[in-house]
Protein backbone atom coordinates (compact mmCIF):
# COMPACT_ATOMS: atom_id res chain seq x y z
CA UNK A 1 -27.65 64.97 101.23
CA UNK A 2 -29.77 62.78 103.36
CA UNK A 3 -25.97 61.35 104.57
CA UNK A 4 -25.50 64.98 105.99
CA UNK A 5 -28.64 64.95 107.95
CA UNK A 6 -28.93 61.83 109.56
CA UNK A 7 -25.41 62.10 110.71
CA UNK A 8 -25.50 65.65 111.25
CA UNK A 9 -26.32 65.69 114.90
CA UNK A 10 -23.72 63.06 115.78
CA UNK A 11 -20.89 64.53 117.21
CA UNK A 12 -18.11 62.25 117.61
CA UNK A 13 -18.10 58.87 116.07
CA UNK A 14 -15.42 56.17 117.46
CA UNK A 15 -14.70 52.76 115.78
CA UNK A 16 -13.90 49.88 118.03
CA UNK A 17 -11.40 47.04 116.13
CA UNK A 18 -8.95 44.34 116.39
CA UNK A 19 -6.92 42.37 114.43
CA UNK A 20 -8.40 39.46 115.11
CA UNK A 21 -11.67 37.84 116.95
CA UNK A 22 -12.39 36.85 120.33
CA UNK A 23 -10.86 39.76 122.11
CA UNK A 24 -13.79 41.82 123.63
CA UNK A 25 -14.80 43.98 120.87
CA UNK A 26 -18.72 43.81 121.26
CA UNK A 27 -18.03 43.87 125.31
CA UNK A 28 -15.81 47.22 125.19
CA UNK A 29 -18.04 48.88 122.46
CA UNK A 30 -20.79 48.18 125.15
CA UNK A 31 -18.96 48.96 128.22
CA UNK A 32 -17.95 51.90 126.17
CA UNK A 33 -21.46 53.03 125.41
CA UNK A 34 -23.11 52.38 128.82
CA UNK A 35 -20.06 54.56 130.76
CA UNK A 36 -20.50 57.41 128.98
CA UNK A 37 -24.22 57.12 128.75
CA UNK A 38 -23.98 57.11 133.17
CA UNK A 39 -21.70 60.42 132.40
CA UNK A 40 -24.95 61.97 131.33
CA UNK A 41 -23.69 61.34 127.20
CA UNK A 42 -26.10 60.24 124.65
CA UNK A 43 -25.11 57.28 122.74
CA UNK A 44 -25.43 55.33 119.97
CA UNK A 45 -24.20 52.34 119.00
CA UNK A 46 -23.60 51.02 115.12
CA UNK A 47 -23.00 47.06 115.22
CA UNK A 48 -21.46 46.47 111.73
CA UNK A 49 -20.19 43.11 112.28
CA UNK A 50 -22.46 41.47 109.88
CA UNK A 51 -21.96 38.18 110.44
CA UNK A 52 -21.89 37.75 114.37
CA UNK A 53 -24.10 40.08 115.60
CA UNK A 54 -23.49 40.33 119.20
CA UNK A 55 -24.70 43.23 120.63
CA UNK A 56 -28.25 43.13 120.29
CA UNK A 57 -28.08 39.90 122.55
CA UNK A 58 -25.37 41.93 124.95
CA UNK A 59 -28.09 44.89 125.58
CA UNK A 60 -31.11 41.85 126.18
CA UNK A 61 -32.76 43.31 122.51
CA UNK A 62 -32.45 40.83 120.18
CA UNK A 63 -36.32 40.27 119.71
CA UNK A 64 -36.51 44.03 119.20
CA UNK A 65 -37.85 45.01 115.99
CA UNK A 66 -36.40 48.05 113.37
CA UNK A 67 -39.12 50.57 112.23
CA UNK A 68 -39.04 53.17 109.63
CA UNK A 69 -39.39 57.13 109.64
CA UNK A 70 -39.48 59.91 106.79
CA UNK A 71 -35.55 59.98 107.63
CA UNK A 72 -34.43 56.41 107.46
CA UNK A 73 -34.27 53.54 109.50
CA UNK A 74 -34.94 54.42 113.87
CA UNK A 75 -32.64 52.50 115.53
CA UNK A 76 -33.54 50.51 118.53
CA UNK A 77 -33.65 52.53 122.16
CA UNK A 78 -32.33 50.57 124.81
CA UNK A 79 -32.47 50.85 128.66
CA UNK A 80 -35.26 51.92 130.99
CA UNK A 81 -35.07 55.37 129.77
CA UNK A 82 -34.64 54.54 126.38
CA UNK A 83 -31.42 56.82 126.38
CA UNK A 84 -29.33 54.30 124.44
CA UNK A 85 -29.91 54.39 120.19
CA UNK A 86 -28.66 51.15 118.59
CA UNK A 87 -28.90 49.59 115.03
CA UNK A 88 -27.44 45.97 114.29
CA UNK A 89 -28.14 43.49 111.17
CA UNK A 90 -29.59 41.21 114.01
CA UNK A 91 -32.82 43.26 114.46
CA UNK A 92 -33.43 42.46 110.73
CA UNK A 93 -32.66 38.76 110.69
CA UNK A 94 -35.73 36.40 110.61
CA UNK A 95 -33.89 34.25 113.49
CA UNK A 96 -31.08 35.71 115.80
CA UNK A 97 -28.74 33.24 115.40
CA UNK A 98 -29.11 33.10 111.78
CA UNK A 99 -25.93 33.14 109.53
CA UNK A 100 -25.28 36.11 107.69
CA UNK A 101 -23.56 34.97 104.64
CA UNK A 102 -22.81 37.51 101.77
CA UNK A 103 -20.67 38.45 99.63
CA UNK A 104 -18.56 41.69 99.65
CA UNK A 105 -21.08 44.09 97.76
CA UNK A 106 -24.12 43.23 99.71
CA UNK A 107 -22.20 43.44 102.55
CA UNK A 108 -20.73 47.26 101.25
CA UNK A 109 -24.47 48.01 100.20
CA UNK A 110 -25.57 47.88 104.31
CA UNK A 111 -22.62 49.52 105.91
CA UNK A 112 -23.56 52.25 103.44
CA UNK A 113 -27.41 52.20 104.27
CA UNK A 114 -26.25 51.99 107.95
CA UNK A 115 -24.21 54.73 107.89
CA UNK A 116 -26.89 56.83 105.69
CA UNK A 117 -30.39 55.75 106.63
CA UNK A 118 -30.39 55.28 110.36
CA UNK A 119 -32.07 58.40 112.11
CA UNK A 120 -29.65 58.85 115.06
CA UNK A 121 -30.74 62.37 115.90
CA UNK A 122 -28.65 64.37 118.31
CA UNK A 123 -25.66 62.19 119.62
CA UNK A 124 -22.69 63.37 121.37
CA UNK A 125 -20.38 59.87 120.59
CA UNK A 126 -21.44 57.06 117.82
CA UNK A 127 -19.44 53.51 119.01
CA UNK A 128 -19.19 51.61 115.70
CA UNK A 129 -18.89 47.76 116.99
CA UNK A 130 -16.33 46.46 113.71
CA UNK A 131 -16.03 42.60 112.91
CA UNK A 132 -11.89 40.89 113.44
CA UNK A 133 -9.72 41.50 110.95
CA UNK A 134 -8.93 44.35 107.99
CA UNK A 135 -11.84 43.14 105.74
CA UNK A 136 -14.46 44.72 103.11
CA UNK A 137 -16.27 46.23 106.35
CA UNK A 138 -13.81 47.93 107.65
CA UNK A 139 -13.25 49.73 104.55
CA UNK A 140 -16.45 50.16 103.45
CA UNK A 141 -17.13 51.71 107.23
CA UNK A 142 -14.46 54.14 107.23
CA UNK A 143 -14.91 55.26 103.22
CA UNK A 144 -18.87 55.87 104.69
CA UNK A 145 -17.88 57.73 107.16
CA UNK A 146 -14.83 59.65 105.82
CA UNK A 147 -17.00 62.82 105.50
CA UNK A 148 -17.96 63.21 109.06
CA UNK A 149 -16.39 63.80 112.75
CA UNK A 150 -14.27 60.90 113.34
CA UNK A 151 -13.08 61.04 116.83
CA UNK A 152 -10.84 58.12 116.27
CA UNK A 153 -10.60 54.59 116.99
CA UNK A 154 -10.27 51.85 120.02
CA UNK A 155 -7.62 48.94 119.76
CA UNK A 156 -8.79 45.92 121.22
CA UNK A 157 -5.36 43.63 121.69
CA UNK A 158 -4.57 40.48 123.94
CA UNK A 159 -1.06 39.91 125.01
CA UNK A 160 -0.21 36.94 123.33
């Protein structure tokens, strides 16, 4: 129930991925969110790449902090007018450049309580920032999210 309501005013969610890293993932899901924020959109953005982090330190918020609500988790609001709603494993690390190393379960266990316990409110597009690769995440991130509005997906390639 509470995965209903905390996702149930997010209209279109969009996963950003890539076969591999290094190819502008982080920098499209944030050139992404900030374009169609300046078309008047709101916009949220889900960084599930556990163990690099990066867009906390893209949006100058990485010493931001993650507070609770009666609904879950309120992600952090970025930009002058606060317009922007993002939630990333960095806002809960002691240090940001800390290594996140876990194993696939615990890893599962926080895409879940991402994708359930973060208080988004009314969005009209949810960027979800993946890690490289076909891994754990990305399954555990689409299974999560299976039951909601899922726009579709960005493929981040290089030529070579």
């Amino acid at each position: 129930l509470a995965e209903r309501t905390n996702l149930a005013g997010v209209r279109h969610i969009l996963l950003v991925l890539s076969g591999k890293g290094g190819v502008g993932k982080s920098t499209i899901s944030t050139e992404l969110a900030l374009a169609l924020r300046s078309a008047g959109k709101r916009v949220g953005i889900l960084d599930v790449d556990l163990c690099g982090p990066s867009i906390p330190r893209m949006l100058r918020v990485q010493d931001s902090a993650v507070h609770q609500c009666d609904s879950g988790w309120v992600p952090v609001l970025v930009g002058q007018d606060k317009a922007l709603a993002l939630m990333s494993i960095g806002f809960l690390l002691e240090r940001p450049d800390e290594a996140v190393v876990w194993r696939g379960p615990k890893k599962n266990a926080l895409i879940k309580q991402f994708v359930t316990d973060v208080a988004w409110g009314d969005l009209d597009f949810l960027i979800v920032d993946t890690p490289p690769g076909t891994s754990d995440e990305h399954i555990s991130t689409v299974e999560a999210l299976r039951p909601f509005q899922l726009l579709g997906a960005v493929l981040v390639t290089t030529p070579q």
